[in-house]
C-alpha atoms as a PDB file:
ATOM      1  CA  UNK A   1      -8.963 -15.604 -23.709  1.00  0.00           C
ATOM      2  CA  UNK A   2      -5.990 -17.829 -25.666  1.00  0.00           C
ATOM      3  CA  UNK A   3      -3.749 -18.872 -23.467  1.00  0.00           C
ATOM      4  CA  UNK A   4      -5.336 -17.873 -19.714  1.00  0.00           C
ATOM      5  CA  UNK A   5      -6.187 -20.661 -17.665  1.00  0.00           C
ATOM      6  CA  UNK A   6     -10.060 -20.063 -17.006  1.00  0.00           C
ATOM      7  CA  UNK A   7     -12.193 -22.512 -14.667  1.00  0.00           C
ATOM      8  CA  UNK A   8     -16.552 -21.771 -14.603  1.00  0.00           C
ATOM      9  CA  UNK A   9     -18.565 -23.021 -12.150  1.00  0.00           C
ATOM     10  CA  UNK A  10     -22.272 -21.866 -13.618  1.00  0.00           C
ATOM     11  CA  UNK A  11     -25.747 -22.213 -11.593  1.00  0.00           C
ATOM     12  CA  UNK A  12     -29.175 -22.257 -12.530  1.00  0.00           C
ATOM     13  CA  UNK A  13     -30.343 -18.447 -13.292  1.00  0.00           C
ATOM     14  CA  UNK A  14     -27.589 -17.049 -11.710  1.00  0.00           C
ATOM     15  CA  UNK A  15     -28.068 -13.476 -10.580  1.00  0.00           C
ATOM     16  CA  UNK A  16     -24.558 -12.116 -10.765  1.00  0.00           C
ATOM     17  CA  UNK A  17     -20.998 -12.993 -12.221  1.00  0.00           C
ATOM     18  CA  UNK A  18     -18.560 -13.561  -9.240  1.00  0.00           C
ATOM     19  CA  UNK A  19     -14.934 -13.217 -10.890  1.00  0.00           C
ATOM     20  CA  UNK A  20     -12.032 -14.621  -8.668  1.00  0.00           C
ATOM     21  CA  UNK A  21      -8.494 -13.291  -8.943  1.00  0.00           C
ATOM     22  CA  UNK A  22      -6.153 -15.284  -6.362  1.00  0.00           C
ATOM     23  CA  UNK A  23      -3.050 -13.463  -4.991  1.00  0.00           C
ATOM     24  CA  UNK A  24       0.899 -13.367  -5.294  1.00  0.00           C
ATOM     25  CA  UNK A  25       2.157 -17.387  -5.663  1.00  0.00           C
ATOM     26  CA  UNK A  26      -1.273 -18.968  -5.614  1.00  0.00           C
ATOM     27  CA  UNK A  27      -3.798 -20.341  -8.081  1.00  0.00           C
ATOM     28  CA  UNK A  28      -7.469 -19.947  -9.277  1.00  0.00           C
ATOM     29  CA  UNK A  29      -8.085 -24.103  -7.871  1.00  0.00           C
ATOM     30  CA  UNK A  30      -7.964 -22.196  -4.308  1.00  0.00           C
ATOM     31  CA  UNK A  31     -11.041 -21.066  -4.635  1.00  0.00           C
ATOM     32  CA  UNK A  32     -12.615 -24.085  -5.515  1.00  0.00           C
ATOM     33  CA  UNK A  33     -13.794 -24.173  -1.892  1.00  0.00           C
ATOM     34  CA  UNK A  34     -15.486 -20.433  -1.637  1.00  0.00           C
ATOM     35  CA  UNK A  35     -17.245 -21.586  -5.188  1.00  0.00           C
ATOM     36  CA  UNK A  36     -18.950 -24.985  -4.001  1.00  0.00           C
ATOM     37  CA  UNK A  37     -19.937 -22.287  -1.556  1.00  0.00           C
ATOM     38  CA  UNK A  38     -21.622 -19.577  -3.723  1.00  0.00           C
ATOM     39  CA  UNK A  39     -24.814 -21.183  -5.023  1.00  0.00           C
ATOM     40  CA  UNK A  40     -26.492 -17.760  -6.520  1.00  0.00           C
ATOM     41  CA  UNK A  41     -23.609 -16.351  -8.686  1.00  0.00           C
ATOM     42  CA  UNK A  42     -21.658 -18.057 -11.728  1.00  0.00           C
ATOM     43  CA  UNK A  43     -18.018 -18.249 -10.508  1.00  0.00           C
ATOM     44  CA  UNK A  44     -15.141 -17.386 -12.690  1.00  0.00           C
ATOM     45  CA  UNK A  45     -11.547 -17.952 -11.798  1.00  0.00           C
ATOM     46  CA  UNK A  46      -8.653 -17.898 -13.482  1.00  0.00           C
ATOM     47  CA  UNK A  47      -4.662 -18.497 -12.670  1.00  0.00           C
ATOM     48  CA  UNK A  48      -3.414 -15.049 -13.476  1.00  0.00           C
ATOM     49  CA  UNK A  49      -0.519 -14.484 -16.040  1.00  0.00           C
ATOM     50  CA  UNK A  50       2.994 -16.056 -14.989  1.00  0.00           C
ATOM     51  CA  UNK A  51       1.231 -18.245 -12.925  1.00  0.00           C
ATOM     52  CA  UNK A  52       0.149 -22.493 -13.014  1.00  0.00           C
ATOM     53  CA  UNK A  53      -2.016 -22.784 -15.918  1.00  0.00           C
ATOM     54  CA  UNK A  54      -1.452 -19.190 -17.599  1.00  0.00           C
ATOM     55  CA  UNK A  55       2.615 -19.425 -16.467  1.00  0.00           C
ATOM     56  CA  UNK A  56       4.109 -19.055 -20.293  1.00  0.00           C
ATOM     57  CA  UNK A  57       2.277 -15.726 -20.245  1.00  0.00           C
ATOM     58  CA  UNK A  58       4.196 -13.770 -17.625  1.00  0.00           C
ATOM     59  CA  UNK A  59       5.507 -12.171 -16.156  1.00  0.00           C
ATOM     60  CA  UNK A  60       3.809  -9.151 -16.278  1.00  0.00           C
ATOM     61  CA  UNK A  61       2.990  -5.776 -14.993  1.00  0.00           C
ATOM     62  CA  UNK A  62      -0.177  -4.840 -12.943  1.00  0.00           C
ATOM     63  CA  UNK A  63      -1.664  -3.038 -16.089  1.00  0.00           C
ATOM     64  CA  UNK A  64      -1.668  -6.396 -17.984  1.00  0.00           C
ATOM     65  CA  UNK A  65      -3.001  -8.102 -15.364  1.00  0.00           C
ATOM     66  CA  UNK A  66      -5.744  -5.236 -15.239  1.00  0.00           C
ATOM     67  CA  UNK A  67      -6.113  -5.731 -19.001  1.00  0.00           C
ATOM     68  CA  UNK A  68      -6.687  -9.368 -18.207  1.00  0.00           C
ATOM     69  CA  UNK A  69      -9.415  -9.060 -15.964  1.00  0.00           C
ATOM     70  CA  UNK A  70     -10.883  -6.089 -17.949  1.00  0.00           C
ATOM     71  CA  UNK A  71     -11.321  -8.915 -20.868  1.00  0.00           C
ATOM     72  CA  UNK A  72     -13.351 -11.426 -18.635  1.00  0.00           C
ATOM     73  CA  UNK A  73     -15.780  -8.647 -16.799  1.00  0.00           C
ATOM     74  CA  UNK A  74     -16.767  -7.372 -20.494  1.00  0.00           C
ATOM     75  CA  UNK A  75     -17.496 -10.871 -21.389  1.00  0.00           C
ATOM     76  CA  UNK A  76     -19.569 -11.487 -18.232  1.00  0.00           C
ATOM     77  CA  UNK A  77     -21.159  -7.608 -18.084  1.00  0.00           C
ATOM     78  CA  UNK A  78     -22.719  -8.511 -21.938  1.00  0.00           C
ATOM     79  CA  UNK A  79     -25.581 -10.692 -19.761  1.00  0.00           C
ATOM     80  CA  UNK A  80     -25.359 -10.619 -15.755  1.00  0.00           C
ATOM     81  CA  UNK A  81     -23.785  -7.739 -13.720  1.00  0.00           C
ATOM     82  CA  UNK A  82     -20.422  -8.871 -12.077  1.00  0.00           C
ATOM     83  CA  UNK A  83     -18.981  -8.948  -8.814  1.00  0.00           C
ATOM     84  CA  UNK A  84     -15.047  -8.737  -7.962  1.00  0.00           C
ATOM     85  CA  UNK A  85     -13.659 -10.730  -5.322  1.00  0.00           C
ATOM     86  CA  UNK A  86      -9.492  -9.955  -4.796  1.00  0.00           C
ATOM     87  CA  UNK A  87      -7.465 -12.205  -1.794  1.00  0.00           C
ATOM     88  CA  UNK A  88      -4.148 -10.905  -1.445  1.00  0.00           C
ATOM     89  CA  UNK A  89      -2.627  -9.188  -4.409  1.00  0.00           C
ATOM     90  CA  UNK A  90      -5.659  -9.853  -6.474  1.00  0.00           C
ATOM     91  CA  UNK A  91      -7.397  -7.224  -4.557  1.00  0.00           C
ATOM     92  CA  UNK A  92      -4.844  -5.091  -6.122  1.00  0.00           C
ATOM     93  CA  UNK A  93      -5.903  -6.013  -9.630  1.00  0.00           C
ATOM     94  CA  UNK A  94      -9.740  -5.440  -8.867  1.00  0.00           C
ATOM     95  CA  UNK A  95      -9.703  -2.301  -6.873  1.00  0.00           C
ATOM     96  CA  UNK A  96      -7.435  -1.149 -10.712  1.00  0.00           C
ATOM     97  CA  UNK A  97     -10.007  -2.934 -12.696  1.00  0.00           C
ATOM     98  CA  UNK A  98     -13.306  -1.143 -10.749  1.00  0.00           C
ATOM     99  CA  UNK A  99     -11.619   2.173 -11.290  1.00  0.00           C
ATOM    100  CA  UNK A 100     -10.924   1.743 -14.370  1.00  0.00           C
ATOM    101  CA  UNK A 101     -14.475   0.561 -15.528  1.00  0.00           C
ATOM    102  CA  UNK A 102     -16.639   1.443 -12.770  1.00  0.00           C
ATOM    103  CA  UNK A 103     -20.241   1.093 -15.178  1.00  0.00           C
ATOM    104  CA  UNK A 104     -19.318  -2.570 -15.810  1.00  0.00           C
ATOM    105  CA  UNK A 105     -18.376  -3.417 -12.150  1.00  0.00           C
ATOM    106  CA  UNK A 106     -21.410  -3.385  -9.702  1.00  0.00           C
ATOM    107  CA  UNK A 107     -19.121  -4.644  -6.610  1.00  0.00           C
ATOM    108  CA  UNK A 108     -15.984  -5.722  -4.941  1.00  0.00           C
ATOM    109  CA  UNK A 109     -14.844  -7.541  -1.963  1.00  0.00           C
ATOM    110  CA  UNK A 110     -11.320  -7.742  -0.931  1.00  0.00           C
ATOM    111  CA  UNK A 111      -9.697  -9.619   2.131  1.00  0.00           C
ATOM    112  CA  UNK A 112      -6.649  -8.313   2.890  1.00  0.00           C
ATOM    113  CA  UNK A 113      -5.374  -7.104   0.149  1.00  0.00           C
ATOM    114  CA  UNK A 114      -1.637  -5.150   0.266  1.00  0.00           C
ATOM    115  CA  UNK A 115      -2.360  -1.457  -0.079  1.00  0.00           C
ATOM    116  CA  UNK A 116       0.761   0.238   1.637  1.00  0.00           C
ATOM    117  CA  UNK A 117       0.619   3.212  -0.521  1.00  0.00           C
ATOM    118  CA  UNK A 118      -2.372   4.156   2.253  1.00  0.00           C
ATOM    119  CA  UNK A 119      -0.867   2.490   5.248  1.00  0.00           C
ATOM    120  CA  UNK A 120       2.439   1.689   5.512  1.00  0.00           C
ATOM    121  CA  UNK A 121       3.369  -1.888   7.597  1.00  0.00           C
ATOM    122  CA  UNK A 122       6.612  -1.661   8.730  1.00  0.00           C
ATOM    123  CA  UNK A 123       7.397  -5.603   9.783  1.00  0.00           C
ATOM    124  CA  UNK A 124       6.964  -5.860   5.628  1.00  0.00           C
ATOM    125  CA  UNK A 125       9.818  -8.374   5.129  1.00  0.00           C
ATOM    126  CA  UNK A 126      12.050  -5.738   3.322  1.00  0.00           C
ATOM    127  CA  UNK A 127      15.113  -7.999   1.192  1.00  0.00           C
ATOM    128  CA  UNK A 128      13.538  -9.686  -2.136  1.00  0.00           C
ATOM    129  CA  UNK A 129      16.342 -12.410  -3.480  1.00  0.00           C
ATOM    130  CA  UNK A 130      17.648 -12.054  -6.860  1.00  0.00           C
ATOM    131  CA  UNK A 131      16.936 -16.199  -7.471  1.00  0.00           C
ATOM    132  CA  UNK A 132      12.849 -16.214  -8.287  1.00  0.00           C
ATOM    133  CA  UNK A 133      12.409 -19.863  -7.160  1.00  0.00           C
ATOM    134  CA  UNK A 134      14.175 -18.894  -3.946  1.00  0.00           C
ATOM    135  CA  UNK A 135      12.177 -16.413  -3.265  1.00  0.00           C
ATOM    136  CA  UNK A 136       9.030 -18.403  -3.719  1.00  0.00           C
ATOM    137  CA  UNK A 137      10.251 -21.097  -1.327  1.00  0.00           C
ATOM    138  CA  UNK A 138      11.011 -18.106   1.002  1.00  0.00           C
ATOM    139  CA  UNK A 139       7.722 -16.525   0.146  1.00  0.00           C
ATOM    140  CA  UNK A 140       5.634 -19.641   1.023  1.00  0.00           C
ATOM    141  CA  UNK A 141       7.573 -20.238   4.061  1.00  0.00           C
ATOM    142  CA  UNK A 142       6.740 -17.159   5.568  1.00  0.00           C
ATOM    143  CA  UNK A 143       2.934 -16.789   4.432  1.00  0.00           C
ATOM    144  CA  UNK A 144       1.688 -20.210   5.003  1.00  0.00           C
ATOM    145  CA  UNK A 145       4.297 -22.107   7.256  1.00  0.00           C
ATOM    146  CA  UNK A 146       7.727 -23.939   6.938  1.00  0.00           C
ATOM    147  CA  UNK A 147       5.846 -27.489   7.682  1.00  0.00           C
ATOM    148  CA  UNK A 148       3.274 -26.795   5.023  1.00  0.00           C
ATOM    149  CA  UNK A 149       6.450 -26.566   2.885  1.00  0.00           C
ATOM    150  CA  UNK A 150       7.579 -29.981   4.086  1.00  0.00           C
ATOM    151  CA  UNK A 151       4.490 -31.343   3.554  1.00  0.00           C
ATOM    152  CA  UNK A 152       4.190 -30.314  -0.395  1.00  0.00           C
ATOM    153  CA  UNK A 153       5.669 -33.058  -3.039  1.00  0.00           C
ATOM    154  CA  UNK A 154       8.952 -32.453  -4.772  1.00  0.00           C
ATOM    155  CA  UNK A 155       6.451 -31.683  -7.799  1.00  0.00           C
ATOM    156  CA  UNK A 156       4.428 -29.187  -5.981  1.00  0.00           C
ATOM    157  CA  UNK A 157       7.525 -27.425  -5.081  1.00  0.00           C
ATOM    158  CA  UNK A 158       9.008 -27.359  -8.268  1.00  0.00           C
ATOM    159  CA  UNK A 159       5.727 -25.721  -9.950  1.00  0.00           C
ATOM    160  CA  UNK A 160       5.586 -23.127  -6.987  1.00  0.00           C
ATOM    161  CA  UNK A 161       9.271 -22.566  -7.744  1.00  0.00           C
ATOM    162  CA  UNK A 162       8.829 -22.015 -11.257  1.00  0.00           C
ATOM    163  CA  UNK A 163       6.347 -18.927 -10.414  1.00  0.00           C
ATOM    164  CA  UNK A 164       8.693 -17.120  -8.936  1.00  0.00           C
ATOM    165  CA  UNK A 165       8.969 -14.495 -11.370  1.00  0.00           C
ATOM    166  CA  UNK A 166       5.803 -13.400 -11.329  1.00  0.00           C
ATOM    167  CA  UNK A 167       5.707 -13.327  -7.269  1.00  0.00           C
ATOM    168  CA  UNK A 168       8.748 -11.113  -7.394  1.00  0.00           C
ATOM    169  CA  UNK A 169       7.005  -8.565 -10.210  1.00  0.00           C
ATOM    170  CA  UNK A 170       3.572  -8.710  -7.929  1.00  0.00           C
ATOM    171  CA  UNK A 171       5.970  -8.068  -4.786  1.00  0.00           C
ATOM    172  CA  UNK A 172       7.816  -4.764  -6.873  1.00  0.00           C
ATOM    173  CA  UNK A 173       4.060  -3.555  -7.724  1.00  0.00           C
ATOM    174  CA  UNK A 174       3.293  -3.202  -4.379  1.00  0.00           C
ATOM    175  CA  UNK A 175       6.519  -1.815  -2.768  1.00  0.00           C
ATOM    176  CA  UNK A 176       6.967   1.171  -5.286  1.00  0.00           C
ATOM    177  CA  UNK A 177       7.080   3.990  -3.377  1.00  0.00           C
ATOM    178  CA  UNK A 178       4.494   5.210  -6.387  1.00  0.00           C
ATOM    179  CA  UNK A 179       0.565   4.686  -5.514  1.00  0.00           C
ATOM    180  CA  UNK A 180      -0.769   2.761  -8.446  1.00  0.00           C
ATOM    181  CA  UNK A 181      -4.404   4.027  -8.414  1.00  0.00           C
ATOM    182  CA  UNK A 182      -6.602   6.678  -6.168  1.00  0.00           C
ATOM    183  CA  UNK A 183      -8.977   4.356  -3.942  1.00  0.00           C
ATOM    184  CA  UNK A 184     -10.326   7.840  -3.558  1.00  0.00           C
ATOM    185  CA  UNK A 185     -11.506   7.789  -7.380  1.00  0.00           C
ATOM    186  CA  UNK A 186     -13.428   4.058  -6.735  1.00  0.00           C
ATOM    187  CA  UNK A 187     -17.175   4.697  -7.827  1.00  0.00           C
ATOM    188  CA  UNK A 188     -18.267   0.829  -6.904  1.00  0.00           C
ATOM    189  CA  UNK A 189     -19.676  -0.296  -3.736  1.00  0.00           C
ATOM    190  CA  UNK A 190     -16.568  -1.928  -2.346  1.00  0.00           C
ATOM    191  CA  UNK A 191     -16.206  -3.968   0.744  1.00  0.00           C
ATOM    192  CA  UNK A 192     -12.560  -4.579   2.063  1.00  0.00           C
ATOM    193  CA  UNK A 193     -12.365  -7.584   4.482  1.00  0.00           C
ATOM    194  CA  UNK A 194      -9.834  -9.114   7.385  1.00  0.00           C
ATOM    195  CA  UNK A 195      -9.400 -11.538   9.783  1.00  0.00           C
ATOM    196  CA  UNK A 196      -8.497 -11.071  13.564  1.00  0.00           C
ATOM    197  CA  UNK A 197      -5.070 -13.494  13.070  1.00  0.00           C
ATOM    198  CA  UNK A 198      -1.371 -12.230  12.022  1.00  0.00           C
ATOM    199  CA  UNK A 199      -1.900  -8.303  11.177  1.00  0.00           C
ATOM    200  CA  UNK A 200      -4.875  -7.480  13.072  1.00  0.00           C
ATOM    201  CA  UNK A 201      -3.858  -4.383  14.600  1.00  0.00           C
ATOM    202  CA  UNK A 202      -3.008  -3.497  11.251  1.00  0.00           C
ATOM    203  CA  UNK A 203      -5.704  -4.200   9.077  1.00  0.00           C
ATOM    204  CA  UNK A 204      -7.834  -2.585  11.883  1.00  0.00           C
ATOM    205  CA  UNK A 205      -5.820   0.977  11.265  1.00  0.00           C
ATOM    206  CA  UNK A 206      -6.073   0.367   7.694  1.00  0.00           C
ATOM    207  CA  UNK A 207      -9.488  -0.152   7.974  1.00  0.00           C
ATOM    208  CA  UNK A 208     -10.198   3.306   9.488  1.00  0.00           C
ATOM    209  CA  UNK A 209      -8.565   5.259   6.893  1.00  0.00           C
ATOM    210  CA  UNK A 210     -10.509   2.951   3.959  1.00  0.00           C
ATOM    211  CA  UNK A 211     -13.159   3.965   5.007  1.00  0.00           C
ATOM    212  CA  UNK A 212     -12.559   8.090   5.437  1.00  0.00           C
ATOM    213  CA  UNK A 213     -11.241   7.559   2.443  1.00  0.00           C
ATOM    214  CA  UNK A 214     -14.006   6.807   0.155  1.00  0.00           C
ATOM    215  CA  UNK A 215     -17.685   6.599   1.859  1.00  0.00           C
ATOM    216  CA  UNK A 216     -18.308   3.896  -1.012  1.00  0.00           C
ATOM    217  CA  UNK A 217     -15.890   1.505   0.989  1.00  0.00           C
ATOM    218  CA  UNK A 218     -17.209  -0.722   3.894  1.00  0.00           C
ATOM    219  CA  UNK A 219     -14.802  -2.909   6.141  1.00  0.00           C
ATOM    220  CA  UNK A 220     -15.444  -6.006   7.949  1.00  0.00           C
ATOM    221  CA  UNK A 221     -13.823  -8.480  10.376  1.00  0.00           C
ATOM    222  CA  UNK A 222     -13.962 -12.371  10.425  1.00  0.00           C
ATOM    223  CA  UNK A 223     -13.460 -13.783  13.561  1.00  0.00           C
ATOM    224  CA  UNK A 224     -11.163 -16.631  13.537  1.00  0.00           C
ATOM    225  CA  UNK A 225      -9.706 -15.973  10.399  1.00  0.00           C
ATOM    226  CA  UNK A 226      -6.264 -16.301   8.521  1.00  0.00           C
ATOM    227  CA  UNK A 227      -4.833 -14.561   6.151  1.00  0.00           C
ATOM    228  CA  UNK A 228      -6.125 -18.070   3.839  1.00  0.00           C
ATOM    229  CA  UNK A 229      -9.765 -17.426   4.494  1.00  0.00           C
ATOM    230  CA  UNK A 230     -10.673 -18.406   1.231  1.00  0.00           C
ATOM    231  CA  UNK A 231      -9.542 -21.817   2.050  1.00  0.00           C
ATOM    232  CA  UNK A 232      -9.776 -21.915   5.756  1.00  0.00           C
ATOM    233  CA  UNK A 233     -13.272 -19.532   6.119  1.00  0.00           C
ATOM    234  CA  UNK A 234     -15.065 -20.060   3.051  1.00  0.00           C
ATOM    235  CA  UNK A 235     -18.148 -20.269   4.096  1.00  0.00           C
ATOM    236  CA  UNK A 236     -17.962 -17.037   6.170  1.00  0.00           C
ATOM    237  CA  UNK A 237     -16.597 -15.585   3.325  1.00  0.00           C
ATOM    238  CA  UNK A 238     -19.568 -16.891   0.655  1.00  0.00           C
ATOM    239  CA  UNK A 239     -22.156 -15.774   3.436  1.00  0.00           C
ATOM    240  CA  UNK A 240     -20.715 -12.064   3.299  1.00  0.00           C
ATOM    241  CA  UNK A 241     -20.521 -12.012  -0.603  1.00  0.00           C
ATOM    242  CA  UNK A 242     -24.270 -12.898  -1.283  1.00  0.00           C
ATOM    243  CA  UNK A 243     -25.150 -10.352   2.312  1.00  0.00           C
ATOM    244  CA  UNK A 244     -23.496  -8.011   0.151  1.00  0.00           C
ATOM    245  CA  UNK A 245     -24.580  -8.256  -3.135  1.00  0.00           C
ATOM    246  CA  UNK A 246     -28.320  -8.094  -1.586  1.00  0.00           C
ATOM    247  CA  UNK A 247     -27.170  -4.982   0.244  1.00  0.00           C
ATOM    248  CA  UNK A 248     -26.047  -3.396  -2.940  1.00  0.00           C
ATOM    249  CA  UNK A 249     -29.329  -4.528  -4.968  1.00  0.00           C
ATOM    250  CA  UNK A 250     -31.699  -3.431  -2.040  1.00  0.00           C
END
């Protein structure tokens, strides 16, 4: 795809695709950890548009980044079936991306992905700046930590800075009052994850009313994990994707 930042890790007869889409102000390297992890699945991640690597490309809207993803799982689909895995916002993108081409899709796991169109969360922080690198200073602050801040180089600030534009587009997709797809109308296995940290109680509720919603979505909860359980859990994490790719085979 000219232009999109794109990294492969491929194994030895691999029996699936596993595509990667990282959330609001990250990067496909954070998953560099979950794919030393996966050892039966090519893994496929890729900085979406507006951000790192792919950052002269945005920022866009959620269909583009839907059009995006649509690109690499037709690629993949031509000789393996393909798996979706989402953190964050880029569970956003592949619940979109199953619905829209459920016979190419065979499943997706999400952790914690933003879905307040189906359950509100009311300690949302509700006042977006108007200054994009502010925001993504403020942003990172509040999701990872003020010291982590400290800890990142001038340079590293400055290129988490600079994607502030697309955080504050991926932030107005998901607090339009306007639901922007029918997890009811999802015809892939999907399996939504959390952690028992910050949101619990939360992601339990939401959890109940994923699943009433569509019997084709399963929930699960890590113990002792964060909100960064693709860095911090990995291995929990790469345990449940293969469980559940051999659940959906079986």
């Amino acid at each position: 795809m000219p232009g999109l930042a794109v990294a492969e890790h491929r194994v030895a007869n691999p029996e699936a695709a596993l595509i990667c889409v990282h959330g609001a102000l990250d990067r496909a390297g954070s998953f560099a950890r979950l794919s030393r992890r996966i050892t039966r699945f090519d893994v496929i991640a890729y900085d979406r548009r507006g951000y790192q690597g792919s950052r002269d490309l945005g920022p866009v809207d959620l269909a583009h980044h839907v059009s995006d993803l649509r690109t690499l799982v037709e690629r993949e689909a031509n000789h393996q079936p393909v798996i979706l895995f989402g953190h964050s916002f880029g569970g956003v993108v592949t619940f979109a991306t199953a619905i829209e081409i459920p016979e190419l899709v065979r499943l997706v796991v999400n952790y914690e992905s933003p879905l307040p169109w189906v359950l509100c969360r009311s300690n949302v922080h509700a006042i977006l700046s108007t200054d994009p690198a502010d925001e993504a200073e403020r942003f990172f602050r509040r999701i990872v930590s003020d010291r982590a801040w400290q800890r990142l180089g001038e340079a590293q600030r400055e290129s988490r800075r600079l994607d502030g534009g697309t955080l504050l587009t991926d932030l107005a997709t998901v607090r339009n009052e306007t639901a922007p797809f029918d997890l009811a109308a999802l015809k892939v296995p999907a399996t939504y994850v959390h952690g028992d940290g910050l949101g619990e109680d939360y992601f339990r509720a939401l959890s109940v009313i994923l699943e009433e919603l569509n019997p084709l979505i399963t929930t699960v909860e890590i113990e002792h994990a964060s909100h960064a359980a693709h860095l911090q859990s990995s291995a929990q994490l790469a345990t449940l994707i293969h469980q559940r790719w051999d659940e959906t085979c079986a």
